[in-house]
PDB file of N, CA and C in Angstrom:
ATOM      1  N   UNK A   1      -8.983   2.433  13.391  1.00  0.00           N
ATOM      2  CA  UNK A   1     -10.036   2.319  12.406  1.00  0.00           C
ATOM      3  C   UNK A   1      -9.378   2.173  11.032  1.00  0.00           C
ATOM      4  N   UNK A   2      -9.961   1.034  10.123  1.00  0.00           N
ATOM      5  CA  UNK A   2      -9.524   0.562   8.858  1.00  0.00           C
ATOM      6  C   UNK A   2     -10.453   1.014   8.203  1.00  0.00           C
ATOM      7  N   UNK A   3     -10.149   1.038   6.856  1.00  0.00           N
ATOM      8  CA  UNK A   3     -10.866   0.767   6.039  1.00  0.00           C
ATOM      9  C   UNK A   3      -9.859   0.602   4.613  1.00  0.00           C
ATOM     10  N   UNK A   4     -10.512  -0.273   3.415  1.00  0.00           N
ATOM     11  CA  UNK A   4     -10.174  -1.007   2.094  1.00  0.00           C
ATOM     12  C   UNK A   4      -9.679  -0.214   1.126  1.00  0.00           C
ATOM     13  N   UNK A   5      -8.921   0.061   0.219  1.00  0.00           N
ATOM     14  CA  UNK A   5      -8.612   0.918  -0.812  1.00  0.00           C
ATOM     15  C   UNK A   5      -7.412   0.469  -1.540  1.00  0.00           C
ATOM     16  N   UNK A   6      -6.945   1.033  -2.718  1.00  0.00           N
ATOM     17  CA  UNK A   6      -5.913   0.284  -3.725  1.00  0.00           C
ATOM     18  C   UNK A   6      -5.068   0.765  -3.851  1.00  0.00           C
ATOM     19  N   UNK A   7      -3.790   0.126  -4.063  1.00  0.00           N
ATOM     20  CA  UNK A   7      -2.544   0.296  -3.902  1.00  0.00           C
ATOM     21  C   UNK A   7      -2.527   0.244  -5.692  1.00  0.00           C
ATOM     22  N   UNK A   8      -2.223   1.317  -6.332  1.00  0.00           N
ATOM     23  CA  UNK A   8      -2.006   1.047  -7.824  1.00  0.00           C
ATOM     24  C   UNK A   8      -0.708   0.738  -8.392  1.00  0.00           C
ATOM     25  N   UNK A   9      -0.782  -0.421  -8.949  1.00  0.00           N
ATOM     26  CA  UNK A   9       0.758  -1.207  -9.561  1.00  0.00           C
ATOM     27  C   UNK A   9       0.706  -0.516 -10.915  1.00  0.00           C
ATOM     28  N   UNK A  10       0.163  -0.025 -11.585  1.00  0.00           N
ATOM     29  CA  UNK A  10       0.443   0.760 -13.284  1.00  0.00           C
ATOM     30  C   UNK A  10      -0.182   1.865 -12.893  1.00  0.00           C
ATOM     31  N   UNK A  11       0.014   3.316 -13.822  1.00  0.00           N
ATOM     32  CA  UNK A  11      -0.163   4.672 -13.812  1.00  0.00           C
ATOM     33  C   UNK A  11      -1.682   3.893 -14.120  1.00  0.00           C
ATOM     34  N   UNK A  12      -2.637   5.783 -13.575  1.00  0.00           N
ATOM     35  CA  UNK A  12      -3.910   5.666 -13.929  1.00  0.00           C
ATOM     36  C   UNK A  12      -4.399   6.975 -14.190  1.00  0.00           C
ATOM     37  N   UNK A  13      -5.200   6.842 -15.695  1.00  0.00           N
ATOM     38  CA  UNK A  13      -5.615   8.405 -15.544  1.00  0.00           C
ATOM     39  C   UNK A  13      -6.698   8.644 -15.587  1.00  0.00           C
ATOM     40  N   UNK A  14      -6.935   9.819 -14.433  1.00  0.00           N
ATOM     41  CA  UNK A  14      -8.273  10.507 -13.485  1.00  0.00           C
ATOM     42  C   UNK A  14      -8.883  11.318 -14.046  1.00  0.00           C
ATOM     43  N   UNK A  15     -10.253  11.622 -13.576  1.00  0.00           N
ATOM     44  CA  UNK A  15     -10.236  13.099 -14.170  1.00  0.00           C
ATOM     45  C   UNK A  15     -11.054  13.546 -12.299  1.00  0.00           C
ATOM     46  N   UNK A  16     -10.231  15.185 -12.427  1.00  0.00           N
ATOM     47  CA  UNK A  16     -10.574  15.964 -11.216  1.00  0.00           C
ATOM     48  C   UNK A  16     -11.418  17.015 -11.321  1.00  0.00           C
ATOM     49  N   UNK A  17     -12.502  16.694 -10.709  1.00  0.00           N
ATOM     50  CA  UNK A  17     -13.683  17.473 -10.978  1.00  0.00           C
ATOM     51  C   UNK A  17     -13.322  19.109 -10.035  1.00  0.00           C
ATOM     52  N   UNK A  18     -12.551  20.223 -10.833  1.00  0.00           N
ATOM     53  CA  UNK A  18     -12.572  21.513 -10.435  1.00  0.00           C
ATOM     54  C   UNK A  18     -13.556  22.233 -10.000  1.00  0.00           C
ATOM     55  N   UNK A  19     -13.305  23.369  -9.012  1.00  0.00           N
ATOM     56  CA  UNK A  19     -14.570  24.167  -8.233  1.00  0.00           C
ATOM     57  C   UNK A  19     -15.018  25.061  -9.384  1.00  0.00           C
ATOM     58  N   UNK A  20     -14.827  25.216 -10.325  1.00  0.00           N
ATOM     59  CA  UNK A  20     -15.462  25.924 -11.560  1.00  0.00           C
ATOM     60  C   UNK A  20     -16.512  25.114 -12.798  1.00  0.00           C
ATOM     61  N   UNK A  21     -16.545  24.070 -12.278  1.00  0.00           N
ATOM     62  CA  UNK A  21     -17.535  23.445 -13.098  1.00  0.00           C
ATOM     63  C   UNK A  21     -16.752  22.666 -14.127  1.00  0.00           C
ATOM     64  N   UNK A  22     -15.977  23.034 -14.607  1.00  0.00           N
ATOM     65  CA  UNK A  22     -15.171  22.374 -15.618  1.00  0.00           C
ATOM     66  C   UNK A  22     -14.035  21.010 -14.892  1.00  0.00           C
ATOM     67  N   UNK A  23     -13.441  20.203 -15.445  1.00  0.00           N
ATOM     68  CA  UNK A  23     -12.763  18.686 -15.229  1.00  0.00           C
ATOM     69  C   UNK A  23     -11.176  19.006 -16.319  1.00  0.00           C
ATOM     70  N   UNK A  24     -10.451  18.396 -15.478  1.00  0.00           N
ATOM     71  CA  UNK A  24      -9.362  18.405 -16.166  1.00  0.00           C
ATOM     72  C   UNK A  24      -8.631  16.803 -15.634  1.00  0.00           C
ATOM     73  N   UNK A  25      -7.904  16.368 -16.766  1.00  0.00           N
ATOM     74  CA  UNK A  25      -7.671  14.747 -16.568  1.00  0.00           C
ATOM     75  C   UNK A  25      -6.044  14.828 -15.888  1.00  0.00           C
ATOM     76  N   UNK A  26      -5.917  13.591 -15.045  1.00  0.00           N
ATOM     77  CA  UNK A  26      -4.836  13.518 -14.397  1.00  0.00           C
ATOM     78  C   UNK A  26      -4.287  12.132 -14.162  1.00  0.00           C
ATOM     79  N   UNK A  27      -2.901  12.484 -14.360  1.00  0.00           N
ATOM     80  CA  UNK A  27      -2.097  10.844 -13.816  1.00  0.00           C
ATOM     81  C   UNK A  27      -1.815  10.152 -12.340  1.00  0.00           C
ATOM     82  N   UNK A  28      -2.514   9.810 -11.892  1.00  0.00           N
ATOM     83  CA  UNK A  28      -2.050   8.984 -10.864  1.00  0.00           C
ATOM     84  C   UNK A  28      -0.969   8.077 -11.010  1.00  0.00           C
ATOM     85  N   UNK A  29       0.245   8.315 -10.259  1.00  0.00           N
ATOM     86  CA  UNK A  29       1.801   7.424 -10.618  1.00  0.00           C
ATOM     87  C   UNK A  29       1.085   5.858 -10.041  1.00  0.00           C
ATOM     88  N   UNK A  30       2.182   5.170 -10.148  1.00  0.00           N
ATOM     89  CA  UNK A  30       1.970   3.735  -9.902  1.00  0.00           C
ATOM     90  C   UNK A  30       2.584   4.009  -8.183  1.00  0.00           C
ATOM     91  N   UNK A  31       1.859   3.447  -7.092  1.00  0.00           N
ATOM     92  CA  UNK A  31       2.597   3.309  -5.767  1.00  0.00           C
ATOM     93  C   UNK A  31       1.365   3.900  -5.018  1.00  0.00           C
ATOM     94  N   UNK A  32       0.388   4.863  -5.909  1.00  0.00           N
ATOM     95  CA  UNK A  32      -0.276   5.744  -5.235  1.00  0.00           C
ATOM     96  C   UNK A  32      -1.430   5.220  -4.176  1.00  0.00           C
ATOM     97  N   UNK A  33      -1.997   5.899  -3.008  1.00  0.00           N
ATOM     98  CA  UNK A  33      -3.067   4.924  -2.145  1.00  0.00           C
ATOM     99  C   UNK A  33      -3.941   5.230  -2.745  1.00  0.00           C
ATOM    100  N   UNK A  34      -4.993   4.722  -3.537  1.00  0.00           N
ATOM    101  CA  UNK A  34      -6.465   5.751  -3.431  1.00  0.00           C
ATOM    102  C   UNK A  34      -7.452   4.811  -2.515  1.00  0.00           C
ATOM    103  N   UNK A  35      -8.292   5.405  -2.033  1.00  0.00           N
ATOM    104  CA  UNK A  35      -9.034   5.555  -0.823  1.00  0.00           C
ATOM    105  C   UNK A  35     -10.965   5.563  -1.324  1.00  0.00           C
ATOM    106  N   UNK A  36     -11.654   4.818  -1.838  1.00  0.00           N
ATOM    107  CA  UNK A  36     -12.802   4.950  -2.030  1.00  0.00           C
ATOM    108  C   UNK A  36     -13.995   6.083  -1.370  1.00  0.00           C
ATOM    109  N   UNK A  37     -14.580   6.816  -2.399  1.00  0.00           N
ATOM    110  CA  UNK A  37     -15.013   7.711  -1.448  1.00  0.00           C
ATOM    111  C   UNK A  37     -16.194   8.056  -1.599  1.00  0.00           C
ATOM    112  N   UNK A  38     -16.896   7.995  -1.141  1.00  0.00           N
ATOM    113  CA  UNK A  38     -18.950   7.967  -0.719  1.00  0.00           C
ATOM    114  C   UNK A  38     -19.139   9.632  -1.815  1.00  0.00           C
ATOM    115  N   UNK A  39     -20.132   9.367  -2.316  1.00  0.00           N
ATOM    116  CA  UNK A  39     -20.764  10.304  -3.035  1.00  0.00           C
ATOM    117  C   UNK A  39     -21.196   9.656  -4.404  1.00  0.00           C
ATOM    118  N   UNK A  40     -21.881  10.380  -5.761  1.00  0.00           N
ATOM    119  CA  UNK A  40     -22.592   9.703  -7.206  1.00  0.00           C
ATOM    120  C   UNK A  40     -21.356  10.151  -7.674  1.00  0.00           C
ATOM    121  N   UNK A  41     -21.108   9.098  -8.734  1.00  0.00           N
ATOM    122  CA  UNK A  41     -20.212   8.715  -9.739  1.00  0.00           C
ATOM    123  C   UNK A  41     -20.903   8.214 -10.837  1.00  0.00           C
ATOM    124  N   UNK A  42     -20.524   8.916 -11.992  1.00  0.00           N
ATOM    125  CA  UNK A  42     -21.163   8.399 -13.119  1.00  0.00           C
ATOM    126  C   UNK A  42     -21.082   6.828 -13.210  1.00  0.00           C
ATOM    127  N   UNK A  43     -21.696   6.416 -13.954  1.00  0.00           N
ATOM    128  CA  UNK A  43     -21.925   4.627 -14.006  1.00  0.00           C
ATOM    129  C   UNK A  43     -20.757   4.319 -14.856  1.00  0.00           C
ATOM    130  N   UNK A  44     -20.247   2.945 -14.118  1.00  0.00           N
ATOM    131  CA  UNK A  44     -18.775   2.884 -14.721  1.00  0.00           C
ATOM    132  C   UNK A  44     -17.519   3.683 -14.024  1.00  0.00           C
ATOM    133  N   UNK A  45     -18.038   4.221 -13.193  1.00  0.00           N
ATOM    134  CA  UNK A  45     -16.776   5.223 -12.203  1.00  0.00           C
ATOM    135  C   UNK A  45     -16.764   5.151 -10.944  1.00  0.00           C
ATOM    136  N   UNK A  46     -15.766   5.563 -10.506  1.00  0.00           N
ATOM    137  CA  UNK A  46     -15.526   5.136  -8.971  1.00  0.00           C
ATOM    138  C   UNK A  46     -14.847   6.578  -8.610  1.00  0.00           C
ATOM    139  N   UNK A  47     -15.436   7.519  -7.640  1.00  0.00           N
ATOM    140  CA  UNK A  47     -14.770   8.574  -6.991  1.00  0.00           C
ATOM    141  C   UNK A  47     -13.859   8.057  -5.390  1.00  0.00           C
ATOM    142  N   UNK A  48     -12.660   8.415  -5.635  1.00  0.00           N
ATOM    143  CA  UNK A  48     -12.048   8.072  -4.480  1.00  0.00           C
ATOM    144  C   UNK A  48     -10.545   9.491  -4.495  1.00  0.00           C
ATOM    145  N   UNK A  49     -10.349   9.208  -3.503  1.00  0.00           N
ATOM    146  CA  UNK A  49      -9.376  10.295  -3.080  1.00  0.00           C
ATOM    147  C   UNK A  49      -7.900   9.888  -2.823  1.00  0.00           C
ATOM    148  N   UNK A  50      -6.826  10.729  -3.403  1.00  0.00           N
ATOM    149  CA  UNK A  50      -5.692  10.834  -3.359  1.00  0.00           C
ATOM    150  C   UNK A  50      -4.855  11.964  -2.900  1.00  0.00           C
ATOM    151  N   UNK A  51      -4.002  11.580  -2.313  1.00  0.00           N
ATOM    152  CA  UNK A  51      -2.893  13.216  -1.655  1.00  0.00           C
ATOM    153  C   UNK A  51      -4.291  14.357  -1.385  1.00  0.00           C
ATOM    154  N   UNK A  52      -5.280  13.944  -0.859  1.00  0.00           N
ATOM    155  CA  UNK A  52      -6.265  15.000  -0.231  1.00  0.00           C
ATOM    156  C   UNK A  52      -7.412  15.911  -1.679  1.00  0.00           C
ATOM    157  N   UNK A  53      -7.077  14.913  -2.539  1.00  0.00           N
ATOM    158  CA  UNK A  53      -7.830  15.706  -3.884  1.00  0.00           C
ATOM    159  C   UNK A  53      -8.972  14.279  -3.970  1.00  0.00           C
ATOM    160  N   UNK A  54      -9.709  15.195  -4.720  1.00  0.00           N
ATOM    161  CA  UNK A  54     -11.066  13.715  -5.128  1.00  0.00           C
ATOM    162  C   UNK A  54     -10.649  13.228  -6.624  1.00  0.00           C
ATOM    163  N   UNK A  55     -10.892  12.106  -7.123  1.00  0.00           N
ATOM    164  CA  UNK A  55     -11.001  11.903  -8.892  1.00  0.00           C
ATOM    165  C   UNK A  55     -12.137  11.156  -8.549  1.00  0.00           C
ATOM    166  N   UNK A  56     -12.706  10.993 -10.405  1.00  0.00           N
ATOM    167  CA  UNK A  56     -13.456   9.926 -10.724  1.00  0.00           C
ATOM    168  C   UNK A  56     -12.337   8.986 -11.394  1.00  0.00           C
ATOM    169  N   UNK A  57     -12.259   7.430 -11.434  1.00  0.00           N
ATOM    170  CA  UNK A  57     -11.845   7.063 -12.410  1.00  0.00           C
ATOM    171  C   UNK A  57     -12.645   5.798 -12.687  1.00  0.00           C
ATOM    172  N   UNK A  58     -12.493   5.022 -13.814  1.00  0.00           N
ATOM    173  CA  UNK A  58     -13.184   4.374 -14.716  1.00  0.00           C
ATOM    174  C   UNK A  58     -12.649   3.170 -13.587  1.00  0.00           C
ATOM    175  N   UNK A  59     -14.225   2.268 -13.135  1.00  0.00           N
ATOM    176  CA  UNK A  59     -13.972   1.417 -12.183  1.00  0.00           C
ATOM    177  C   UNK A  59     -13.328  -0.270 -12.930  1.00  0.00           C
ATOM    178  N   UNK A  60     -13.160  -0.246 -13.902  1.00  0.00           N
ATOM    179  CA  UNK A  60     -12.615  -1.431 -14.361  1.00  0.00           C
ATOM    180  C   UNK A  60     -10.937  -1.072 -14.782  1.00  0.00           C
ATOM    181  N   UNK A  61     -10.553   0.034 -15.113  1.00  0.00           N
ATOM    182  CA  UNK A  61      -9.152   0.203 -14.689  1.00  0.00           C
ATOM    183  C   UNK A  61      -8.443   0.358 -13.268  1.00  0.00           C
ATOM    184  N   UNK A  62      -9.545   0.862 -12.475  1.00  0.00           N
ATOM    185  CA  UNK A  62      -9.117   0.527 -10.952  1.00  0.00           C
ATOM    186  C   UNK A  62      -8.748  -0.865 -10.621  1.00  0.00           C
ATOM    187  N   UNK A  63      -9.703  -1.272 -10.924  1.00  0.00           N
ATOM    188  CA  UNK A  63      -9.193  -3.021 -10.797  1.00  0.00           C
ATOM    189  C   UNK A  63      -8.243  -3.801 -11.537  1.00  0.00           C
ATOM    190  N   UNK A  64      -8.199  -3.211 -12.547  1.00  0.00           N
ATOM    191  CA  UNK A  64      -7.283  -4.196 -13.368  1.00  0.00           C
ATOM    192  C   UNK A  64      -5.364  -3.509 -12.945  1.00  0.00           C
ATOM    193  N   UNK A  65      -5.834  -2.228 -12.598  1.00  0.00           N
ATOM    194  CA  UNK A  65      -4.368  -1.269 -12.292  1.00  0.00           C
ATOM    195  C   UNK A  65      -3.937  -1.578 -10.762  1.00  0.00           C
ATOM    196  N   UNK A  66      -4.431  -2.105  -9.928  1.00  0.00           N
ATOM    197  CA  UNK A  66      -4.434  -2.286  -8.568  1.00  0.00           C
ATOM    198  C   UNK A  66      -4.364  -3.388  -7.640  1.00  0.00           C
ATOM    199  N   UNK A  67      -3.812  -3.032  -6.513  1.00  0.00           N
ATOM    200  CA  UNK A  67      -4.038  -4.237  -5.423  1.00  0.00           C
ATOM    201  C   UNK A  67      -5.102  -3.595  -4.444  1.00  0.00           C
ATOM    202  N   UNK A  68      -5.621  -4.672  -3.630  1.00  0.00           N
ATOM    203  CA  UNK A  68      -6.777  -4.048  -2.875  1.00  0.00           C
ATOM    204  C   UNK A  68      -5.579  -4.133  -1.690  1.00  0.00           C
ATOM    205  N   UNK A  69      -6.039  -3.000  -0.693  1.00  0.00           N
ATOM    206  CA  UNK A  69      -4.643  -2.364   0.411  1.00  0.00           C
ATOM    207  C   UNK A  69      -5.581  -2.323   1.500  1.00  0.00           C
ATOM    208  N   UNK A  70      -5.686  -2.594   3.086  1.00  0.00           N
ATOM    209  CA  UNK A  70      -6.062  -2.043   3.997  1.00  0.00           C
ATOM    210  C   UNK A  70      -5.323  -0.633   4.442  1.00  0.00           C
ATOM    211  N   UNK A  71      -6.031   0.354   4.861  1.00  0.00           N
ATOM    212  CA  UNK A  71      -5.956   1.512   5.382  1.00  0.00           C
ATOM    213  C   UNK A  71      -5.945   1.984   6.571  1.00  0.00           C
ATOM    214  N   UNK A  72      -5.138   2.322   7.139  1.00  0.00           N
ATOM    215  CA  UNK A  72      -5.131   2.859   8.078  1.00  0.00           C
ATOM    216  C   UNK A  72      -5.562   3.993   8.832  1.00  0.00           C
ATOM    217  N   UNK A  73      -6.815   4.565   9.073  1.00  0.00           N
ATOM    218  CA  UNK A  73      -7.688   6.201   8.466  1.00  0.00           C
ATOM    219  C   UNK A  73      -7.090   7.132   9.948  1.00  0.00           C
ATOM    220  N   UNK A  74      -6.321   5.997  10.938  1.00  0.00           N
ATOM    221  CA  UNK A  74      -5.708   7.136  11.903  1.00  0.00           C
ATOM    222  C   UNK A  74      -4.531   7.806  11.723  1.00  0.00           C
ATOM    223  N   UNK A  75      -4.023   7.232  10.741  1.00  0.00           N
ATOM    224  CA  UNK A  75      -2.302   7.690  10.127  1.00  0.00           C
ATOM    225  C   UNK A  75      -2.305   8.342   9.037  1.00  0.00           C
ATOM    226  N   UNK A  76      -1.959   9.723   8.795  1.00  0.00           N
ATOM    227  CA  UNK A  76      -1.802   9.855   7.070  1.00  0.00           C
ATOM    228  C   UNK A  76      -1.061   9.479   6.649  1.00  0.00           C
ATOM    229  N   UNK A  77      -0.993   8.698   5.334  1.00  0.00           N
ATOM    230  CA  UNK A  77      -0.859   8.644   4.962  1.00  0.00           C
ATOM    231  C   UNK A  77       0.884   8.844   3.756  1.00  0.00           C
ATOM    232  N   UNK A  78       0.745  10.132   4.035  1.00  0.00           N
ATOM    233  CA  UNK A  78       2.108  10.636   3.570  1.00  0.00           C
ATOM    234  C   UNK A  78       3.304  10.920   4.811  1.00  0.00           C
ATOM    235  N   UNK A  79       2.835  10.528   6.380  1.00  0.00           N
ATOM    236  CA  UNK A  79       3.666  10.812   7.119  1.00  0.00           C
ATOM    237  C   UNK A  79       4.768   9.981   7.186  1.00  0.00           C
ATOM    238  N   UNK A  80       4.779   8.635   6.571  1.00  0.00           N
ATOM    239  CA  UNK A  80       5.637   7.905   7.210  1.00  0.00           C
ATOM    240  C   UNK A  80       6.882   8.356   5.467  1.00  0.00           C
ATOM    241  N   UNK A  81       6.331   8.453   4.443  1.00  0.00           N
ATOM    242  CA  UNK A  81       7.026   8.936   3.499  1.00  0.00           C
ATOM    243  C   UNK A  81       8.001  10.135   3.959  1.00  0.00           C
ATOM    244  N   UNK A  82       7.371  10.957   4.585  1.00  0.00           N
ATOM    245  CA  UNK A  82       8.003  12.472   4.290  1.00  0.00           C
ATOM    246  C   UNK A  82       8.902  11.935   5.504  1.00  0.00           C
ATOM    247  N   UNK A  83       8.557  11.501   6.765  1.00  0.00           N
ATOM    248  CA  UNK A  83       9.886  11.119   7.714  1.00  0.00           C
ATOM    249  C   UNK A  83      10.919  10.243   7.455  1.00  0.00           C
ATOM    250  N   UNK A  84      10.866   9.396   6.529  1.00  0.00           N
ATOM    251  CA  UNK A  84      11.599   8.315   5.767  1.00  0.00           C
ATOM    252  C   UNK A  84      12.800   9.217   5.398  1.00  0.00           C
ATOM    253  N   UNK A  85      12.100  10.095   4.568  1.00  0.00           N
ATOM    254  CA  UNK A  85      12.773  11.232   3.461  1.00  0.00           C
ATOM    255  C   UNK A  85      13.589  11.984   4.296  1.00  0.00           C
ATOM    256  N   UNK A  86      13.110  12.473   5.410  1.00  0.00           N
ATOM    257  CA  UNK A  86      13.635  13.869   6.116  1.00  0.00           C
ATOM    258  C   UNK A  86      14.679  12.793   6.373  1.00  0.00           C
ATOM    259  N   UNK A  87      14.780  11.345   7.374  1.00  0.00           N
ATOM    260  CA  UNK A  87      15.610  10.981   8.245  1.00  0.00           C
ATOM    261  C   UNK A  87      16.872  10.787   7.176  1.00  0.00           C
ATOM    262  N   UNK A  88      17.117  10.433   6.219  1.00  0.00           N
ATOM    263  CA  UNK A  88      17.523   9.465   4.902  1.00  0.00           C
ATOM    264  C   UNK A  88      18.347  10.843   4.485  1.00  0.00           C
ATOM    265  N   UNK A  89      18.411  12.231   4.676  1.00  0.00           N
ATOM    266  CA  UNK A  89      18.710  13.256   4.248  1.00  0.00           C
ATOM    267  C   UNK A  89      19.487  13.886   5.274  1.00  0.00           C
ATOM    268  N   UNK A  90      18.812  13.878   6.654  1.00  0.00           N
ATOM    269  CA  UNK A  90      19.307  13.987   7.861  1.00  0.00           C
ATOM    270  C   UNK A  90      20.372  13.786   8.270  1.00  0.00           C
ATOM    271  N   UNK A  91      20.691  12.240   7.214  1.00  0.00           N
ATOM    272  CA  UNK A  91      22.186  11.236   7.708  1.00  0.00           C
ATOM    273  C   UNK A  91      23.506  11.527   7.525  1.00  0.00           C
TER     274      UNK A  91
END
């Protein structure tokens, strides 16, 4: 099972809606997957998910910061990174 989401070529900054009611803003590096994600987003925003956290970010810097990526939703994501890493260290 696939599904569509962006591969970001320039940093992007988020804001992460905290379990206390309050938002604090964040950088997404350049390389990062984000993953589109069902729920209301203010107009002009796009909520999608990264490394297992939600953001909103402003849907015309998504696009202009990004490639559109197919997904792979049976693989996480970070597995093939962290085994890359372990093997590469391993050697």
């Amino acid at each position: 099972m696939s599904s569509y989401g962006y591969r970001l070529d320039r940093t992007l900054t988020s804001v992460e809606p905290l379990v206390d009611g309050k938002s604090a803003l964040r950088v997404l590096s350049a390389g990062s997957v984000l993953l589109v994600a069902s729920g209301d987003a203010p107009d002009g925003m796009t909520r999608v998910l990264c490394n297992d956290c939600e953001y909103l970010v402003f849907t015309e810097d998504l696009e202009d910061r990004s490639t559109h990526v197919a997904i792979d939703l049976r693989k996480p994501a970070g597995l093939y990174s962290v085994s890359a890493t372990a093997f590469r260290w391993a050697c």
